[in-house]
Protein backbone atom coordinates (compact mmCIF):
# COMPACT_ATOMS: atom_id res chain seq x y z
CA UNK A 1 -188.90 32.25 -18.78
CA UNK A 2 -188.59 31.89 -22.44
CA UNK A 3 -186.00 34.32 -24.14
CA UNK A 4 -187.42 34.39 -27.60
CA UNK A 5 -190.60 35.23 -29.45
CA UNK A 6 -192.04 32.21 -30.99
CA UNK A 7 -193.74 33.70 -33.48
CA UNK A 8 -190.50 33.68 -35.78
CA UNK A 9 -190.30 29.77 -35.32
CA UNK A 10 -194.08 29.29 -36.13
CA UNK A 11 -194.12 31.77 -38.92
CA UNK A 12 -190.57 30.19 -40.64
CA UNK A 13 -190.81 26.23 -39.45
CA UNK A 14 -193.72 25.14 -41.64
CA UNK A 15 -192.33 27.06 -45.03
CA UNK A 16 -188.99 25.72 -44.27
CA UNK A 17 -190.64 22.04 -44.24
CA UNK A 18 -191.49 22.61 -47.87
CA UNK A 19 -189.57 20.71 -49.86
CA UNK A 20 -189.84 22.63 -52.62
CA UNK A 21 -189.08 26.58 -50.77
CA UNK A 22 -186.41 28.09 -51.57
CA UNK A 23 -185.49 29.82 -48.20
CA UNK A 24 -181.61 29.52 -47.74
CA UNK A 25 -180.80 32.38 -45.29
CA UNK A 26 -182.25 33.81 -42.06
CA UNK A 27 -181.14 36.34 -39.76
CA UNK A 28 -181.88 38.01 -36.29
CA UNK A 29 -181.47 41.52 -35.85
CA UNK A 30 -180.92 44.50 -33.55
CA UNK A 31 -179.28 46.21 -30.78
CA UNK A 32 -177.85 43.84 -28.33
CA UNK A 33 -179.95 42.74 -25.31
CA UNK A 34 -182.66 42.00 -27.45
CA UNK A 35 -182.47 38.30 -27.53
CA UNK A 36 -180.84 37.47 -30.88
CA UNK A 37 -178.63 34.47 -30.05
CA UNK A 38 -180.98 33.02 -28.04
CA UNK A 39 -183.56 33.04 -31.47
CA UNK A 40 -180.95 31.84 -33.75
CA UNK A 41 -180.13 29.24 -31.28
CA UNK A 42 -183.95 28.43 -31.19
CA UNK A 43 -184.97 28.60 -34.65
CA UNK A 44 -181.58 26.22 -35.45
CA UNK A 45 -182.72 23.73 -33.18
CA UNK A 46 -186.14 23.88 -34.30
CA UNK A 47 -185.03 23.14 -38.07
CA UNK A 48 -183.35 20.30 -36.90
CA UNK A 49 -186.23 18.53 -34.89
CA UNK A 50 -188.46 19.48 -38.27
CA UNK A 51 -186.21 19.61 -41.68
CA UNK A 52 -184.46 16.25 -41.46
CA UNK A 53 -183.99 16.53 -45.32
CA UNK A 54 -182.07 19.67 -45.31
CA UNK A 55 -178.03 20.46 -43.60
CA UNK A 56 -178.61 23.85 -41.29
CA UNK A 57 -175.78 25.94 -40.06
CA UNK A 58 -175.70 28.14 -37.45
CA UNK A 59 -173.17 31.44 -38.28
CA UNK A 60 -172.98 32.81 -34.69
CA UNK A 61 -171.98 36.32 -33.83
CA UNK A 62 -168.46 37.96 -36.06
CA UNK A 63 -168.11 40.80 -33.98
CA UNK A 64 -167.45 38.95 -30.62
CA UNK A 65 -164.58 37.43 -32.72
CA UNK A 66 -163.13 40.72 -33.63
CA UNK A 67 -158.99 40.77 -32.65
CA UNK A 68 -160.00 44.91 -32.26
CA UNK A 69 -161.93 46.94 -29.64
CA UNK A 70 -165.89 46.48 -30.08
CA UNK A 71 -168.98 48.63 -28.72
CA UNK A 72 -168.41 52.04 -28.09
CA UNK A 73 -164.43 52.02 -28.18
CA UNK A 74 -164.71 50.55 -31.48
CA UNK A 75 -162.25 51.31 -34.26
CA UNK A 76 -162.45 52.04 -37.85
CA UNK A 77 -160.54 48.65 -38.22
CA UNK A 78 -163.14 46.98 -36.11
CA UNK A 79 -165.72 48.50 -37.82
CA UNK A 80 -164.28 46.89 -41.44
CA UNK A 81 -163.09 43.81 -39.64
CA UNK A 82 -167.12 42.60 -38.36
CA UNK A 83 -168.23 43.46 -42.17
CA UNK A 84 -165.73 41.90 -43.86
CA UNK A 85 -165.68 38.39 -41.91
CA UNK A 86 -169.78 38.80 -41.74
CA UNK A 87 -170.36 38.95 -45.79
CA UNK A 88 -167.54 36.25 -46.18
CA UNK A 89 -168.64 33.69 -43.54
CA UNK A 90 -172.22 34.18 -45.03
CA UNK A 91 -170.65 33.50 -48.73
CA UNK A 92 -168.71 30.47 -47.63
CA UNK A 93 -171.66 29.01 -45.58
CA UNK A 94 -174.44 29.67 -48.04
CA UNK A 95 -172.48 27.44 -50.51
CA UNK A 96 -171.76 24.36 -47.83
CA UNK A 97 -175.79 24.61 -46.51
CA UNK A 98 -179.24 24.43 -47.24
CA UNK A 99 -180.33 26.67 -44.60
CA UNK A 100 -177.85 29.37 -42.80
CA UNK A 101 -179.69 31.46 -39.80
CA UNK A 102 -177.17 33.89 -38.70
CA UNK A 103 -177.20 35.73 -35.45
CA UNK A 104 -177.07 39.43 -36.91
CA UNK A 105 -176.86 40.76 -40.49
CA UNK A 106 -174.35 43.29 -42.47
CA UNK A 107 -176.97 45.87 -41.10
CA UNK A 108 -175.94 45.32 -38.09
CA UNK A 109 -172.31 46.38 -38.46
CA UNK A 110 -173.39 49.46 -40.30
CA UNK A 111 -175.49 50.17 -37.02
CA UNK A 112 -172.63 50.24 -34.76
CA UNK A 113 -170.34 51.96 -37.08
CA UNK A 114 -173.08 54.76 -37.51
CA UNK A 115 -173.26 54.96 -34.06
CA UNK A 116 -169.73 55.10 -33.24
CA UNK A 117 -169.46 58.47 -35.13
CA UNK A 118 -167.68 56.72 -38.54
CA UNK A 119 -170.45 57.99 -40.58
CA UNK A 120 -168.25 57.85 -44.16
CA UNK A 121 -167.44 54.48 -43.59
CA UNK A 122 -171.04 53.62 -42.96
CA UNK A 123 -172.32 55.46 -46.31
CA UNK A 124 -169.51 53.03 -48.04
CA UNK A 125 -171.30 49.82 -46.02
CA UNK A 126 -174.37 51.09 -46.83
CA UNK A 127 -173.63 51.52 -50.74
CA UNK A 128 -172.00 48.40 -50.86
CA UNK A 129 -175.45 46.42 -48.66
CA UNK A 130 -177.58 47.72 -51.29
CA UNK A 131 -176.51 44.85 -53.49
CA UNK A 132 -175.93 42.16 -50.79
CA UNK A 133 -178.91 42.75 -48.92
CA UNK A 134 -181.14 40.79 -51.05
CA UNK A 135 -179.55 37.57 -49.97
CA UNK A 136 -181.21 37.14 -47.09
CA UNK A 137 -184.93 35.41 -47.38
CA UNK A 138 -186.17 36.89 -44.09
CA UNK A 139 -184.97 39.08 -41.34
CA UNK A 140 -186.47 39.06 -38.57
CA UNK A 141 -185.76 42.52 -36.63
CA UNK A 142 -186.28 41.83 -32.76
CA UNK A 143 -186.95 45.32 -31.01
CA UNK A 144 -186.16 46.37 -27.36
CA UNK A 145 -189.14 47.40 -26.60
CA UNK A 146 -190.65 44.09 -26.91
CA UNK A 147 -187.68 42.11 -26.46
CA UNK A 148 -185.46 43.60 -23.01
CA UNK A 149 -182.84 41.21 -22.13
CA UNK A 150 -180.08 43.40 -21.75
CA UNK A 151 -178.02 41.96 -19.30
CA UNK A 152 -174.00 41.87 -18.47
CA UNK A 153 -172.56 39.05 -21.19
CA UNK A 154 -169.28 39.89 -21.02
CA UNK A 155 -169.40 41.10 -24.42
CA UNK A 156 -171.71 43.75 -25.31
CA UNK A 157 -171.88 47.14 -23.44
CA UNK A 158 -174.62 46.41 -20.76
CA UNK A 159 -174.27 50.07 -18.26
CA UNK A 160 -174.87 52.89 -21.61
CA UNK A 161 -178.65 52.62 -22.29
CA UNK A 162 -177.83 55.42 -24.38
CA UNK A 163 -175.45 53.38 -27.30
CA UNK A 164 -177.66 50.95 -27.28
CA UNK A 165 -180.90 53.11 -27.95
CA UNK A 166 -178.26 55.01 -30.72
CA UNK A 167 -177.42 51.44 -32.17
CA UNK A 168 -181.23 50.65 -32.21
CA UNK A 169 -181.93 54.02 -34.04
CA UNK A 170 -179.04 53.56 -36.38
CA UNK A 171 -180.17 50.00 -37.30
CA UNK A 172 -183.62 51.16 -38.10
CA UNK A 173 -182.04 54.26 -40.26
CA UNK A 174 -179.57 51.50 -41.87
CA UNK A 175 -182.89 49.44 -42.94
CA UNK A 176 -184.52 52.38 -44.57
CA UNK A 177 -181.58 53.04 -46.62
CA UNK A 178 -181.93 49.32 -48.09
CA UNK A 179 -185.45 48.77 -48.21
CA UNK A 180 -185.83 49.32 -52.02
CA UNK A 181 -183.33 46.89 -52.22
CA UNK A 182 -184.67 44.23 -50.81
CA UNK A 183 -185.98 41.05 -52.63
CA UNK A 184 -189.56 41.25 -51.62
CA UNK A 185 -191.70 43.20 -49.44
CA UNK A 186 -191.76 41.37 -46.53
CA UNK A 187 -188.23 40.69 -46.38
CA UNK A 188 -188.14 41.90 -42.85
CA UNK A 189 -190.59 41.23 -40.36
CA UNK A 190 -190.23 43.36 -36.81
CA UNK A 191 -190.72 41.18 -33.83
């Protein structure tokens, strides 16, 4: 069974080929159990079968890395931790690559801090998104209706359907908040 939607590869691979695009960031979104890493770790191996020309970096998930408590015990410190290491890693690996396809996006971490009750902290992500948001060239949001693969990982919280619907709801709340300040219109693309 394939765990990802191709449509992302066949929509992205051929622009990407372009010598001449300018495409230097794409990210997978959403609530987890909807297939993310498994895209990212698609669409990276993808480039590097068809974009010989051009250095690609993977940036894998922050929050798994987080020294704090993650999904619904989170922390405030958590909370800044993720967004913190998630808009530097992106700086630093922007500079060092043609193409960067990161497995979630600053959005994210607003999503889970929204849904872990730390509203005013999320306003101040949100405020401070509106002016990094533009950085990525496409987003490609991956739903849970469409894409269910929410599954024990050792990670993410696998038993509350709940969070993860609130996460999912959050996100979508997050991304209507920064919509006007996205660089183009189709920015994001829901798969």
């Amino acid at each position: 069974m394939m765990l990802t939607n191709t449509s992302d590869v066949d929509f992205i691979i051929p622009l990407l080929k372009q010598e001449d695009n300018n495409i230097k960031k794409i990210a997978y979104s959403g609530t987890h159990g909807t297939g993310k890493t498994t895209s990212c770790f698609n669409l990276a191996t993808q480039c590097k079968l068809n974009c010989h020309s051009k250095s690609i970096h993977l940036l894998t998930e922050v929050a798994s890395e987080s020294p704090f408590k993650i999904n619904k015990e989170t922390t405030v410190e958590s909370q800044m931790w993720i967004f913190a290491n998630q808009i530097s890693r992106e700086l630093e690996n922007s500079l060092r690559y043609k193409i960067l396809i990161s497995d979630r996006t600053i959005a994210d971490n607003i999503a889970y801090t929204m849904a872990a009750g730390f509203k005013t902290l999320a306003q101040n992500q949100i405020e401070f998104a509106k002016s990094f948001i533009s950085t990525y060239d496409y987003i490609f949001l991956k739903q849970s209706s469409t894409n269910n693969f929410h599954y024990e990982d050792g990670i993410r919280d696998s038993k509350d359907k709940q969070f993860r619907e609130d996460v999912e709801d959050s996100l979508h709340e997050v991304y209507y908040a920064l919509k006007p300040y996205m660089a183009s219109e189709d920015q994001i693309k829901y798969i």
